[in-house]
PDB file of N, CA and C in Angstrom:
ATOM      1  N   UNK A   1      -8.012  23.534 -16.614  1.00  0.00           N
ATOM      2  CA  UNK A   1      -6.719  22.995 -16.245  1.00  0.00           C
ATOM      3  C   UNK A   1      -6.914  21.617 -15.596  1.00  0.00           C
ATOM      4  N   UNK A   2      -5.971  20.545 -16.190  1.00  0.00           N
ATOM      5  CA  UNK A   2      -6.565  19.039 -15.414  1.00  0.00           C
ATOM      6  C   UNK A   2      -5.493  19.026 -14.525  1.00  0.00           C
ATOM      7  N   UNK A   3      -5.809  18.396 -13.323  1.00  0.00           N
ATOM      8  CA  UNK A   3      -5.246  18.048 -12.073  1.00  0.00           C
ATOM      9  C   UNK A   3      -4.296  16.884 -12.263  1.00  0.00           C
ATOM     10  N   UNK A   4      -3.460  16.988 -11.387  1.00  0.00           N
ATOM     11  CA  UNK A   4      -2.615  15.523 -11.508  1.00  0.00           C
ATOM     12  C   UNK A   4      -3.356  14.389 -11.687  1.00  0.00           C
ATOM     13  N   UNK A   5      -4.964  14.226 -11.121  1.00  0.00           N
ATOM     14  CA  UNK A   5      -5.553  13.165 -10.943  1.00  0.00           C
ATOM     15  C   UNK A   5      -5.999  12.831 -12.168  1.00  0.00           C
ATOM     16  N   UNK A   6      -6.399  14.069 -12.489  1.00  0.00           N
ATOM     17  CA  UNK A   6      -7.010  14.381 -14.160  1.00  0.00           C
ATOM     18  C   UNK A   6      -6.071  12.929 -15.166  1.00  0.00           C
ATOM     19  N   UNK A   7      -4.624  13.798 -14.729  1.00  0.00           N
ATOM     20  CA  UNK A   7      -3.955  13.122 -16.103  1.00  0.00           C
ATOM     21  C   UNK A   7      -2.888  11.713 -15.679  1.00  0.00           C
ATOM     22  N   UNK A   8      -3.434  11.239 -14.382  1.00  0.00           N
ATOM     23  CA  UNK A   8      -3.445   9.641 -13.661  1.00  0.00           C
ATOM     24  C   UNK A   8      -4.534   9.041 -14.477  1.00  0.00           C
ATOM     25  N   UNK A   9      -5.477   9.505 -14.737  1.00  0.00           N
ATOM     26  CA  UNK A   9      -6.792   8.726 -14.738  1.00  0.00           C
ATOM     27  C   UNK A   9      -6.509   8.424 -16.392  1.00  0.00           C
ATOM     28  N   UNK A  10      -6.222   9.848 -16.873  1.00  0.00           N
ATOM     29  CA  UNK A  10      -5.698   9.593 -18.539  1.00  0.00           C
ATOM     30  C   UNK A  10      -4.713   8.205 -18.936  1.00  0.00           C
ATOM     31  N   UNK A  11      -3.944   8.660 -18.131  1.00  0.00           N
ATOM     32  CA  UNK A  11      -2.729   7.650 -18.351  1.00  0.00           C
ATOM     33  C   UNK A  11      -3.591   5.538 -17.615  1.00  0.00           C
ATOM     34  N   UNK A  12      -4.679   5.683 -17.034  1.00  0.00           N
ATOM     35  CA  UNK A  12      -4.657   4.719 -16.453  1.00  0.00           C
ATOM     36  C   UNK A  12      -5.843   3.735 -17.930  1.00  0.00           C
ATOM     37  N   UNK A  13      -6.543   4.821 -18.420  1.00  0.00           N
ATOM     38  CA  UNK A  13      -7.250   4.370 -19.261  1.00  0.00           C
ATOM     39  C   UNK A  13      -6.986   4.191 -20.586  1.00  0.00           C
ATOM     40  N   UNK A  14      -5.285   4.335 -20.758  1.00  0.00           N
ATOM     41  CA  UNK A  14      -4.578   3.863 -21.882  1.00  0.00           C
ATOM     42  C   UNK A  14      -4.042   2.519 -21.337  1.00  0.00           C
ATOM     43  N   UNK A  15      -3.551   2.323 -20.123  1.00  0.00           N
ATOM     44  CA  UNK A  15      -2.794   1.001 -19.251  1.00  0.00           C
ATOM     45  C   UNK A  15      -3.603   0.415 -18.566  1.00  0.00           C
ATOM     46  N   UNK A  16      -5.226  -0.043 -18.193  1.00  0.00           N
ATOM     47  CA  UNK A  16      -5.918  -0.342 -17.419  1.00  0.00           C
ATOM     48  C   UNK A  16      -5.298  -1.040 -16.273  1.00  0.00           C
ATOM     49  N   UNK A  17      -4.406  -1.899 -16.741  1.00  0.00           N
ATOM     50  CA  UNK A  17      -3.426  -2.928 -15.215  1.00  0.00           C
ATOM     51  C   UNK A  17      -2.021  -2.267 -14.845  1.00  0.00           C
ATOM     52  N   UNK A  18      -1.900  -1.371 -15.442  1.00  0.00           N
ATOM     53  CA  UNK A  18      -1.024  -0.909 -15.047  1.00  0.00           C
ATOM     54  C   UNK A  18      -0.860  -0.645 -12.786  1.00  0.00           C
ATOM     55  N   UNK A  19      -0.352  -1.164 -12.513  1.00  0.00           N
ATOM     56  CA  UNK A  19      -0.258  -1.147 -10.912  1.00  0.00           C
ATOM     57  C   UNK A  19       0.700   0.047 -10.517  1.00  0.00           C
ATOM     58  N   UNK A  20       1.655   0.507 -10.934  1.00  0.00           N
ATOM     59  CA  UNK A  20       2.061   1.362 -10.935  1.00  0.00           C
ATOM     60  C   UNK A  20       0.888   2.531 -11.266  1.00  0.00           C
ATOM     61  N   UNK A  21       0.173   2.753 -11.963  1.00  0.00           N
ATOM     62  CA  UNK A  21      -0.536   3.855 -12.117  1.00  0.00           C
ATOM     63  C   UNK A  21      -1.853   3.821 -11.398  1.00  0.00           C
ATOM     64  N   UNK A  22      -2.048   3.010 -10.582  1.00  0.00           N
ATOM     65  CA  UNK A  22      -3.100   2.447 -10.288  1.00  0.00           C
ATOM     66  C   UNK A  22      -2.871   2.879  -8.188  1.00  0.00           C
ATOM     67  N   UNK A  23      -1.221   2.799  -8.163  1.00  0.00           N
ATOM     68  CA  UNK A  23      -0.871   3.086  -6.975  1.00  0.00           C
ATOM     69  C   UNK A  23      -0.483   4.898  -6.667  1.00  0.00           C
ATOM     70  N   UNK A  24      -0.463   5.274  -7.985  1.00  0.00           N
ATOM     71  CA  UNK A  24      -0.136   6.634  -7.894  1.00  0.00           C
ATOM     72  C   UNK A  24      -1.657   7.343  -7.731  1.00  0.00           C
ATOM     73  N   UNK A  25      -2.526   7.149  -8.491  1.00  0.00           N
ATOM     74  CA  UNK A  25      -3.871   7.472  -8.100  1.00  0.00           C
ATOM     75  C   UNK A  25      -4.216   7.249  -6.568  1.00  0.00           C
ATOM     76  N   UNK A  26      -4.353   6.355  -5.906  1.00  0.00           N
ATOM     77  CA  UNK A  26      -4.443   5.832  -4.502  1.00  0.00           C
ATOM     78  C   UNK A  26      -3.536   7.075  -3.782  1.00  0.00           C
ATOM     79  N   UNK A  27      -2.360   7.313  -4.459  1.00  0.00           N
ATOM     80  CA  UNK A  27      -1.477   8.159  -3.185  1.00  0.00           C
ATOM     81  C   UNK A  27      -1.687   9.793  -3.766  1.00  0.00           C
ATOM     82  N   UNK A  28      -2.461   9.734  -4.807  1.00  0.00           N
ATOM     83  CA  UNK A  28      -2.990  10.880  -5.077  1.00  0.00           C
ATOM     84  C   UNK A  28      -4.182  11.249  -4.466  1.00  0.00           C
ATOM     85  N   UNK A  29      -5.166  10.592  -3.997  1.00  0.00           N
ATOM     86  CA  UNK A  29      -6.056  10.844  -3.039  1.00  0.00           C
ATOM     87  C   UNK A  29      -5.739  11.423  -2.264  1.00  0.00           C
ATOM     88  N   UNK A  30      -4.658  10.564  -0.958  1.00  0.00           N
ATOM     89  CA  UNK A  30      -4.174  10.483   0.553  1.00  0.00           C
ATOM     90  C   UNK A  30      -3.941  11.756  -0.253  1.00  0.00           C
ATOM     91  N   UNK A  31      -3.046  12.127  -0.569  1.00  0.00           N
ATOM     92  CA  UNK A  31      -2.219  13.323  -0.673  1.00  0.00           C
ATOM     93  C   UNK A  31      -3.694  14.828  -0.802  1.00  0.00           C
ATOM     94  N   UNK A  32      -4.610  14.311  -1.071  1.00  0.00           N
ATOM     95  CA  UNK A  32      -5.758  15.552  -1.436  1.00  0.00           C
ATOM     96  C   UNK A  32      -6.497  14.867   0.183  1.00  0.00           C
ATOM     97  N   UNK A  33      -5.884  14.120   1.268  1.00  0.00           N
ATOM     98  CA  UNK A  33      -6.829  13.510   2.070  1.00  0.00           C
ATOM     99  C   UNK A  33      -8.051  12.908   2.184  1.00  0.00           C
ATOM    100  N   UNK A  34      -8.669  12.902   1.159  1.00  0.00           N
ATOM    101  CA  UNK A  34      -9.538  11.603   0.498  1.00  0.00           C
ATOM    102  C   UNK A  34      -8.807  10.227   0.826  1.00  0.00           C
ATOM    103  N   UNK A  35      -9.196  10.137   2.389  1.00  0.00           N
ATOM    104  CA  UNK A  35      -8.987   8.749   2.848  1.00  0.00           C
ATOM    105  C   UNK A  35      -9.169   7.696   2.253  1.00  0.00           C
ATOM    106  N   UNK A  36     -10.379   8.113   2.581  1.00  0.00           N
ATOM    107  CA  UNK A  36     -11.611   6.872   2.023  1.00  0.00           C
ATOM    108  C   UNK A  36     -11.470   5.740   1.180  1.00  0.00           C
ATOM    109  N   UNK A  37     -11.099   7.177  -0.174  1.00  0.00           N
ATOM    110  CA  UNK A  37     -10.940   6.615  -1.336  1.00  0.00           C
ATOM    111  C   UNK A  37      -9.755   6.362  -1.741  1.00  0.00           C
ATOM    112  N   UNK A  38      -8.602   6.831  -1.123  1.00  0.00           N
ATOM    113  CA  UNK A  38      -7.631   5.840  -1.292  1.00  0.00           C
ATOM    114  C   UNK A  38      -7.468   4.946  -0.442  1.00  0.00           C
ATOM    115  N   UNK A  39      -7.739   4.258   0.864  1.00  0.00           N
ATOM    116  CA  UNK A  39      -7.947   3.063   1.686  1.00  0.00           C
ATOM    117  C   UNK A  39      -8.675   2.101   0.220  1.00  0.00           C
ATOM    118  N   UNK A  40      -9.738   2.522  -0.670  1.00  0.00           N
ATOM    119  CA  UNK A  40     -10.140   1.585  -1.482  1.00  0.00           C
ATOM    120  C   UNK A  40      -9.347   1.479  -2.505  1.00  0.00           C
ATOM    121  N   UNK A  41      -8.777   2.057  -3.253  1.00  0.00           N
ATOM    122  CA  UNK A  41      -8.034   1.870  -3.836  1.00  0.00           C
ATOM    123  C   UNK A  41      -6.653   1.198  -3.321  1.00  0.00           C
ATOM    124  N   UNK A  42      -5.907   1.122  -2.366  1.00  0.00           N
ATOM    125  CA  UNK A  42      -4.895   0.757  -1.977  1.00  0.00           C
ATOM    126  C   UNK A  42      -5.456  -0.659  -1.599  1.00  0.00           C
ATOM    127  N   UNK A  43      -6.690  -1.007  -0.993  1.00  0.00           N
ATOM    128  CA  UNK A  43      -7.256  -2.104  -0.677  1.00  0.00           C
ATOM    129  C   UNK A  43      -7.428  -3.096  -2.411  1.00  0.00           C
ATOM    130  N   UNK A  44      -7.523  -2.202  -3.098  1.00  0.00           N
ATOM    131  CA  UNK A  44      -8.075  -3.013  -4.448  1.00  0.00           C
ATOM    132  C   UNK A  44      -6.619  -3.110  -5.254  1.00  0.00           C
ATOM    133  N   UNK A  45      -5.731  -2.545  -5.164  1.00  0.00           N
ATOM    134  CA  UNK A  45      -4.589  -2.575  -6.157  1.00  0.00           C
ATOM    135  C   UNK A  45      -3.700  -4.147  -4.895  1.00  0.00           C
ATOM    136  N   UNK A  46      -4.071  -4.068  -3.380  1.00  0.00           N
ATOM    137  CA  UNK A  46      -3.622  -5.366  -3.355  1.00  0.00           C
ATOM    138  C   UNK A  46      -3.770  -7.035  -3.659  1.00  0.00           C
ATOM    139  N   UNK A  47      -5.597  -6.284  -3.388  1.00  0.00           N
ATOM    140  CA  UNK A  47      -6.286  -7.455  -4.355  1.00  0.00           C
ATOM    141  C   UNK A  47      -6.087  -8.315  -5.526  1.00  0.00           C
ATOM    142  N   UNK A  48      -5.751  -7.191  -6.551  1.00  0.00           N
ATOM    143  CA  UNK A  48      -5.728  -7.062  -7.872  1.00  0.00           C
ATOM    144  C   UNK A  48      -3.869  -7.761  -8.448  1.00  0.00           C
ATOM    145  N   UNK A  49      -3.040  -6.601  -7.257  1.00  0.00           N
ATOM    146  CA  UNK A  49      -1.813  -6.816  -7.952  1.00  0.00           C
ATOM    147  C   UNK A  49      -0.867  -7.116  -6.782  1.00  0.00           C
ATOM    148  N   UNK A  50      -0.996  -8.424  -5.870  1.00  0.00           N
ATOM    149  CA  UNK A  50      -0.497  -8.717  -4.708  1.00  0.00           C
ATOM    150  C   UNK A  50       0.800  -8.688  -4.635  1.00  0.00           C
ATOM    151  N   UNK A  51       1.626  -8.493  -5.907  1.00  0.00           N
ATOM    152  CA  UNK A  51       3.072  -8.778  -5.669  1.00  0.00           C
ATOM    153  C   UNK A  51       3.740  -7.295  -6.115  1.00  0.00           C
ATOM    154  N   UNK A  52       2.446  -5.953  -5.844  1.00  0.00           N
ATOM    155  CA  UNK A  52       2.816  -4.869  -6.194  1.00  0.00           C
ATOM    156  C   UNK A  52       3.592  -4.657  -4.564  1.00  0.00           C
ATOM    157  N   UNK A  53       4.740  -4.773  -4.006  1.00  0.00           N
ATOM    158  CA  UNK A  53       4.760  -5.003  -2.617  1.00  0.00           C
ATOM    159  C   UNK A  53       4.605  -3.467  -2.268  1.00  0.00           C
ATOM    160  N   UNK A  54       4.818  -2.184  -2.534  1.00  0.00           N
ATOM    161  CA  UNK A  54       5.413  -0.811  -2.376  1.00  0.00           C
ATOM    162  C   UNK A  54       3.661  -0.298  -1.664  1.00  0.00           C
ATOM    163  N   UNK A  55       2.615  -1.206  -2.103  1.00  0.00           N
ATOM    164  CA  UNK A  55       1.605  -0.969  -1.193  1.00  0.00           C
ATOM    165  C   UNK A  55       1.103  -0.991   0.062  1.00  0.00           C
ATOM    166  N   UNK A  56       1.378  -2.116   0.344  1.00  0.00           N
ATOM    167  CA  UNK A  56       1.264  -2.857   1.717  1.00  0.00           C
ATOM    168  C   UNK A  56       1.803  -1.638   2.805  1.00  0.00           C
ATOM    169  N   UNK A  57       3.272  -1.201   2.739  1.00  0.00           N
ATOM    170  CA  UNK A  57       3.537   0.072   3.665  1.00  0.00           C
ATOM    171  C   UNK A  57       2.305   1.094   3.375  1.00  0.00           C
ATOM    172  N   UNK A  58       2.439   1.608   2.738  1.00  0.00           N
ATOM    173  CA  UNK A  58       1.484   2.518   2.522  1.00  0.00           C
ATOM    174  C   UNK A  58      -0.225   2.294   3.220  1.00  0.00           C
ATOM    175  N   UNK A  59      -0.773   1.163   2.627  1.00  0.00           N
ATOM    176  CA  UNK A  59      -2.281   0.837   3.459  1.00  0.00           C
ATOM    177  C   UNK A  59      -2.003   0.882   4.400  1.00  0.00           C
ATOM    178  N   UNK A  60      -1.093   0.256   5.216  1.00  0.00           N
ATOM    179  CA  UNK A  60      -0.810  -0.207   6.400  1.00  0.00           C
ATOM    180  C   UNK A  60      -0.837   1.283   7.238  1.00  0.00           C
ATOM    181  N   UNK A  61       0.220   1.827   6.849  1.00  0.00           N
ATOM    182  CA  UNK A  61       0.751   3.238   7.244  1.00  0.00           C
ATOM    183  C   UNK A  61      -1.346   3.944   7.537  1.00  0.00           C
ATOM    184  N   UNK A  62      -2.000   4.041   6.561  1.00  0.00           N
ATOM    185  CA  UNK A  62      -3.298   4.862   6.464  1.00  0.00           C
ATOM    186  C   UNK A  62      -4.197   3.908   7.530  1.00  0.00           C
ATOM    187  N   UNK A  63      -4.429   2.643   7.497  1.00  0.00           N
ATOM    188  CA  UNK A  63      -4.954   1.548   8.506  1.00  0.00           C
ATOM    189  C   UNK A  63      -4.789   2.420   9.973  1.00  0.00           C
ATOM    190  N   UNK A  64      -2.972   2.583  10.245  1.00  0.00           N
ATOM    191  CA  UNK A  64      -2.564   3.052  11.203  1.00  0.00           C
ATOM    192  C   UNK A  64      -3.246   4.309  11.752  1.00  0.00           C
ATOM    193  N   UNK A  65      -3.434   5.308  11.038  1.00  0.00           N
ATOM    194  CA  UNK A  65      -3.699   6.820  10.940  1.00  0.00           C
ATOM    195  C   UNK A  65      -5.283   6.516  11.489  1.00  0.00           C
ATOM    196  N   UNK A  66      -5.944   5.506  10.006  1.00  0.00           N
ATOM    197  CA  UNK A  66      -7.705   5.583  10.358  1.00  0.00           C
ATOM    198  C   UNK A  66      -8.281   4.190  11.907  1.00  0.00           C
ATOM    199  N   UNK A  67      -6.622   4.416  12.765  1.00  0.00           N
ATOM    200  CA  UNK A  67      -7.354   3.525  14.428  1.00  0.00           C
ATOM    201  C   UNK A  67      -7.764   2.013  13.978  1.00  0.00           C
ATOM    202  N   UNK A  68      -7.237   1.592  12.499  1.00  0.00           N
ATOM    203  CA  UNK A  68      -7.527   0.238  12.142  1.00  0.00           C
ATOM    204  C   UNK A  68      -5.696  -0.753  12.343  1.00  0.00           C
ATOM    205  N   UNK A  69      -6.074  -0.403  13.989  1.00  0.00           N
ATOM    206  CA  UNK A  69      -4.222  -1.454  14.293  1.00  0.00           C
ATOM    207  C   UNK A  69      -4.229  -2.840  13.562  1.00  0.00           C
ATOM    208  N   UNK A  70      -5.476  -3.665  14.271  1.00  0.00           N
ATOM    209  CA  UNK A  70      -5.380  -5.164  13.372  1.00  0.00           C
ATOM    210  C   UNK A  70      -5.267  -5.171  11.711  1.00  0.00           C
ATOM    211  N   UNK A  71      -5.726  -4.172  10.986  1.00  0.00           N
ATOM    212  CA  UNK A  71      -5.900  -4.135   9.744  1.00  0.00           C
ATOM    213  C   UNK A  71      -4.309  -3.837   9.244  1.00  0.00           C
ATOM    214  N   UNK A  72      -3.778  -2.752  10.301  1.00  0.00           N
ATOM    215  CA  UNK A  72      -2.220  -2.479   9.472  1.00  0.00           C
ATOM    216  C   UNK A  72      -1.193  -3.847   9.922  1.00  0.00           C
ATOM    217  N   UNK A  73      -1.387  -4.450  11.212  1.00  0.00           N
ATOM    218  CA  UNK A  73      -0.832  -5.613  11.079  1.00  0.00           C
ATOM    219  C   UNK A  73      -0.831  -6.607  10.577  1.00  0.00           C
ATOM    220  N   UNK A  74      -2.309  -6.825  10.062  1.00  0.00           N
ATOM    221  CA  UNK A  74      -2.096  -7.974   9.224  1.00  0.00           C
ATOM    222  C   UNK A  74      -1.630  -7.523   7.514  1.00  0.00           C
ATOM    223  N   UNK A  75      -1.923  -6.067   6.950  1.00  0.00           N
ATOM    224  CA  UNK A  75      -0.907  -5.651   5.944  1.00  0.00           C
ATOM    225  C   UNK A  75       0.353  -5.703   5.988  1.00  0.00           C
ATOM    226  N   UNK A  76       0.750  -5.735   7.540  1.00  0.00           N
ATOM    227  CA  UNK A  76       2.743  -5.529   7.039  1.00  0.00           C
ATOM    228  C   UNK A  76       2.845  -6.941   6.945  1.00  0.00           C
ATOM    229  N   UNK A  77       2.325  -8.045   7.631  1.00  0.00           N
ATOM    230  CA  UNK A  77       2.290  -9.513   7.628  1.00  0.00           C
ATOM    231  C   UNK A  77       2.677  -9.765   6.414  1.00  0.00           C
ATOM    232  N   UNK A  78       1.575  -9.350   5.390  1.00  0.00           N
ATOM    233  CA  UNK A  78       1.063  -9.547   3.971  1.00  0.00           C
ATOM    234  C   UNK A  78       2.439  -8.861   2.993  1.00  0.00           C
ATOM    235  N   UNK A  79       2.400  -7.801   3.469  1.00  0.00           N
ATOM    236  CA  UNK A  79       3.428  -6.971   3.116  1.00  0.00           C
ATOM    237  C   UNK A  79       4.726  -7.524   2.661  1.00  0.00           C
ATOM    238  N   UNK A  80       5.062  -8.608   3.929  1.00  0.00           N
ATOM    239  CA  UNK A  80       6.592  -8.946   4.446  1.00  0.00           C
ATOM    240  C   UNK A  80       6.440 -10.460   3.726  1.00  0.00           C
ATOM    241  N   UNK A  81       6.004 -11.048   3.595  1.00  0.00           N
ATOM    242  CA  UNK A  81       5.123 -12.311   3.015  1.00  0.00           C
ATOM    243  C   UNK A  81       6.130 -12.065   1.448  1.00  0.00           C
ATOM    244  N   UNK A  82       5.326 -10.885   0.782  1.00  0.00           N
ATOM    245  CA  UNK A  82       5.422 -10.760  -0.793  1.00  0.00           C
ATOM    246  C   UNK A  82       7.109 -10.144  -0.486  1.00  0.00           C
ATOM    247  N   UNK A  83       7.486  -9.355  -0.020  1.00  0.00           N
ATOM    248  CA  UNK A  83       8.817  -8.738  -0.039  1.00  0.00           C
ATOM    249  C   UNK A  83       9.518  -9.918  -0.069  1.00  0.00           C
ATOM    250  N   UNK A  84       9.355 -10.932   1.161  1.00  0.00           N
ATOM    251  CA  UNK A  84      10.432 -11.976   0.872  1.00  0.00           C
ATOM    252  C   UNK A  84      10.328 -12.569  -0.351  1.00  0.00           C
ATOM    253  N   UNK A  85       9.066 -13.163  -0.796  1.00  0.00           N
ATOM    254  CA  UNK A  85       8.949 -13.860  -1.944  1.00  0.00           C
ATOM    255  C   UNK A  85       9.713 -13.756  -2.988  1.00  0.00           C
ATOM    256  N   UNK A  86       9.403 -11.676  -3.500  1.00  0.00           N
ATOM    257  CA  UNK A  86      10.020 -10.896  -4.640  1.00  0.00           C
ATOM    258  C   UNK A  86      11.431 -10.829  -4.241  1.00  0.00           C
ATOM    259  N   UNK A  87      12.306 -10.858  -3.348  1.00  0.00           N
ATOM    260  CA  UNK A  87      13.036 -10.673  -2.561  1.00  0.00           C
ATOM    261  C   UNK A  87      13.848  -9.317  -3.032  1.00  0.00           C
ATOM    262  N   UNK A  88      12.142  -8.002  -2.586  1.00  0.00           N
ATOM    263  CA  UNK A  88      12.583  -6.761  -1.775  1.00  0.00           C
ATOM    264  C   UNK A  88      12.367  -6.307  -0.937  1.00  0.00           C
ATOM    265  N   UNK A  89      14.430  -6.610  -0.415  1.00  0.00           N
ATOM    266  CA  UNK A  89      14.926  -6.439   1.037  1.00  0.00           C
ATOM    267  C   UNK A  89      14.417  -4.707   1.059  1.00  0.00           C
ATOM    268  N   UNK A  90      14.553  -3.900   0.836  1.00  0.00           N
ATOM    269  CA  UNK A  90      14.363  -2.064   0.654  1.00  0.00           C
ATOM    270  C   UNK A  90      12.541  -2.072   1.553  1.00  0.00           C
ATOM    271  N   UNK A  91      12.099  -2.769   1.147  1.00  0.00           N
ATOM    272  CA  UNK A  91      10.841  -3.141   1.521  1.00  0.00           C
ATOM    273  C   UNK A  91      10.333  -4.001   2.191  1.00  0.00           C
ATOM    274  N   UNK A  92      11.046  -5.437   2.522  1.00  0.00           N
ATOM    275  CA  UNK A  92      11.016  -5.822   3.757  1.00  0.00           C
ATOM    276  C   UNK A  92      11.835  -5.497   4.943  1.00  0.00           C
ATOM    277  N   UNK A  93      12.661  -4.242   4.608  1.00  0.00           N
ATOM    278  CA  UNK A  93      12.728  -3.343   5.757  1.00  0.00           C
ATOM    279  C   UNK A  93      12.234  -2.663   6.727  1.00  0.00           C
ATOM    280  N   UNK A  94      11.435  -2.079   5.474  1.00  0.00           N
ATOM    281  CA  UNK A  94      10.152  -1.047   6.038  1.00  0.00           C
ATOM    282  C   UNK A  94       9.094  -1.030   6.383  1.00  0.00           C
ATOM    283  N   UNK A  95       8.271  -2.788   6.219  1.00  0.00           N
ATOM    284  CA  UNK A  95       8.025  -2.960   6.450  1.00  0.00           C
ATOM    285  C   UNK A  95       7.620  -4.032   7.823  1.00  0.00           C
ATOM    286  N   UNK A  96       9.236  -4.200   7.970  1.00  0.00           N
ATOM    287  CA  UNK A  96       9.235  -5.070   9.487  1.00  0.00           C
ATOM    288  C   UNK A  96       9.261  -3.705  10.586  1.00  0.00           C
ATOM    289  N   UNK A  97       9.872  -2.991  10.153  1.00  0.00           N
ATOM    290  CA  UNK A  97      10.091  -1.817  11.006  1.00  0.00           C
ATOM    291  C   UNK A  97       8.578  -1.081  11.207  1.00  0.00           C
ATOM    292  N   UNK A  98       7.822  -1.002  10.864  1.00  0.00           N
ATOM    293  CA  UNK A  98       6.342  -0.524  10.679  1.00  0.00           C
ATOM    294  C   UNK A  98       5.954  -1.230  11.900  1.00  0.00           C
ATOM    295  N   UNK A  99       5.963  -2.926  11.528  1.00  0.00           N
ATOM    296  CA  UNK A  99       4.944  -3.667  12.200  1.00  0.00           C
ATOM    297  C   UNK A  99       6.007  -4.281  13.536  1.00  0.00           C
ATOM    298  N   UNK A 100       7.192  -3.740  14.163  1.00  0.00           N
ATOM    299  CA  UNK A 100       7.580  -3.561  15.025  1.00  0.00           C
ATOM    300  C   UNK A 100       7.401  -2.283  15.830  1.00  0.00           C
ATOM    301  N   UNK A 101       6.791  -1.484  15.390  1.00  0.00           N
ATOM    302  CA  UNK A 101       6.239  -0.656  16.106  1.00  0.00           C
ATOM    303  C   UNK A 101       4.828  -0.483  16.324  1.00  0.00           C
ATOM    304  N   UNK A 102       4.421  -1.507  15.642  1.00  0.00           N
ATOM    305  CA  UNK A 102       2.597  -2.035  16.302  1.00  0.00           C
ATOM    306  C   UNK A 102       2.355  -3.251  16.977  1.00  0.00           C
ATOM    307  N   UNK A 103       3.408  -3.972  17.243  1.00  0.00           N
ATOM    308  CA  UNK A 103       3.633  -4.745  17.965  1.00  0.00           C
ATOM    309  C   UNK A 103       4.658  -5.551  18.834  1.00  0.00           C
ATOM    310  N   UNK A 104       4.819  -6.602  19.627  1.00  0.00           N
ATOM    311  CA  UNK A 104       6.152  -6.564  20.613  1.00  0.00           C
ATOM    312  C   UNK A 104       6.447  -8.239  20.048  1.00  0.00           C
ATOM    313  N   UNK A 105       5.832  -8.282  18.665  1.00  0.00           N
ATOM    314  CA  UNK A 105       6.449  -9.471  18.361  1.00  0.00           C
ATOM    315  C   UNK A 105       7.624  -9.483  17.235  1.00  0.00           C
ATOM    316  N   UNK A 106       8.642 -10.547  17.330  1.00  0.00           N
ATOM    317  CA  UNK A 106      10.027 -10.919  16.336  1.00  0.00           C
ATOM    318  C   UNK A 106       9.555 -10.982  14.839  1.00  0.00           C
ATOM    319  N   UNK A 107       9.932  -9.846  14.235  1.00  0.00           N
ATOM    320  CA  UNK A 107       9.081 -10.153  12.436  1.00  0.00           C
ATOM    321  C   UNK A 107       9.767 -11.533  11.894  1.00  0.00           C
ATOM    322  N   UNK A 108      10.481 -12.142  12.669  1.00  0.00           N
ATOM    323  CA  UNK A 108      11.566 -13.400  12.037  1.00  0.00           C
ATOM    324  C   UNK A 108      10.636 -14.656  12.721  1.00  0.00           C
ATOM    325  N   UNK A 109       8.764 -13.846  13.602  1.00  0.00           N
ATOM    326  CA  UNK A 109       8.402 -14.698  13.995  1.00  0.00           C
ATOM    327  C   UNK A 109       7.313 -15.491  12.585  1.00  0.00           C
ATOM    328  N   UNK A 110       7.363 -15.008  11.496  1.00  0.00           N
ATOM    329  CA  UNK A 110       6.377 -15.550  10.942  1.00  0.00           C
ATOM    330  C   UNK A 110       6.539 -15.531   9.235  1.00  0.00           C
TER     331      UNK A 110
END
């Protein structure tokens, strides 16, 4: 019987850039708690696909969890950066709201 991951991995090696499938693997880890390996993967799909914005919460969020504060702040930074760019507000919501609660600065500061 193949696992969800099983048939992510199927689907990823018909779409290799696919970022969407590339982010579902990553949250298929977290979800089996395989940190690790989704921190790398979530680290590499921003690399790879910077204007995938729906990531940035997410690393950030796991940064938070694995005691890496500077690392999730400078993701929602990054985060809030591409949301405005793409201009998604749904997501530069959630992500000002994140990084107002890791820090006591104005997200309208940067």
């Amino acid at each position: 019987m193949s696992t969800r991951l099983d048939q992510l991995n199927e689907f990823l090696k018909e779409s290799p850039e696919d970022p969407f499938l590339k982010y579902a693997i990553a949250a298929e880890y977290l979800k089996q708690e395989d940190e690790q390996e989704a921190m790398v993967r979530f680290e590499n799909l921003v690399h790879t696909n910077p204007d995938y914005v729906g990531t940035y919460y997410h690393l950030g969020k796991l940064y938070e969890k694995l005691n890496k504060q500077e690392s999730a702040i400078d993701t929602y930074k990054s985060g809030i950066e591409i949301a405005r760019k793409t201009r998604n507000f749904h997501a530069l919501g959630e992500l000002q709201s994140a990084l107002s609660f890791l820090t006591d600065e104005d997200e309208d500061d940067f």
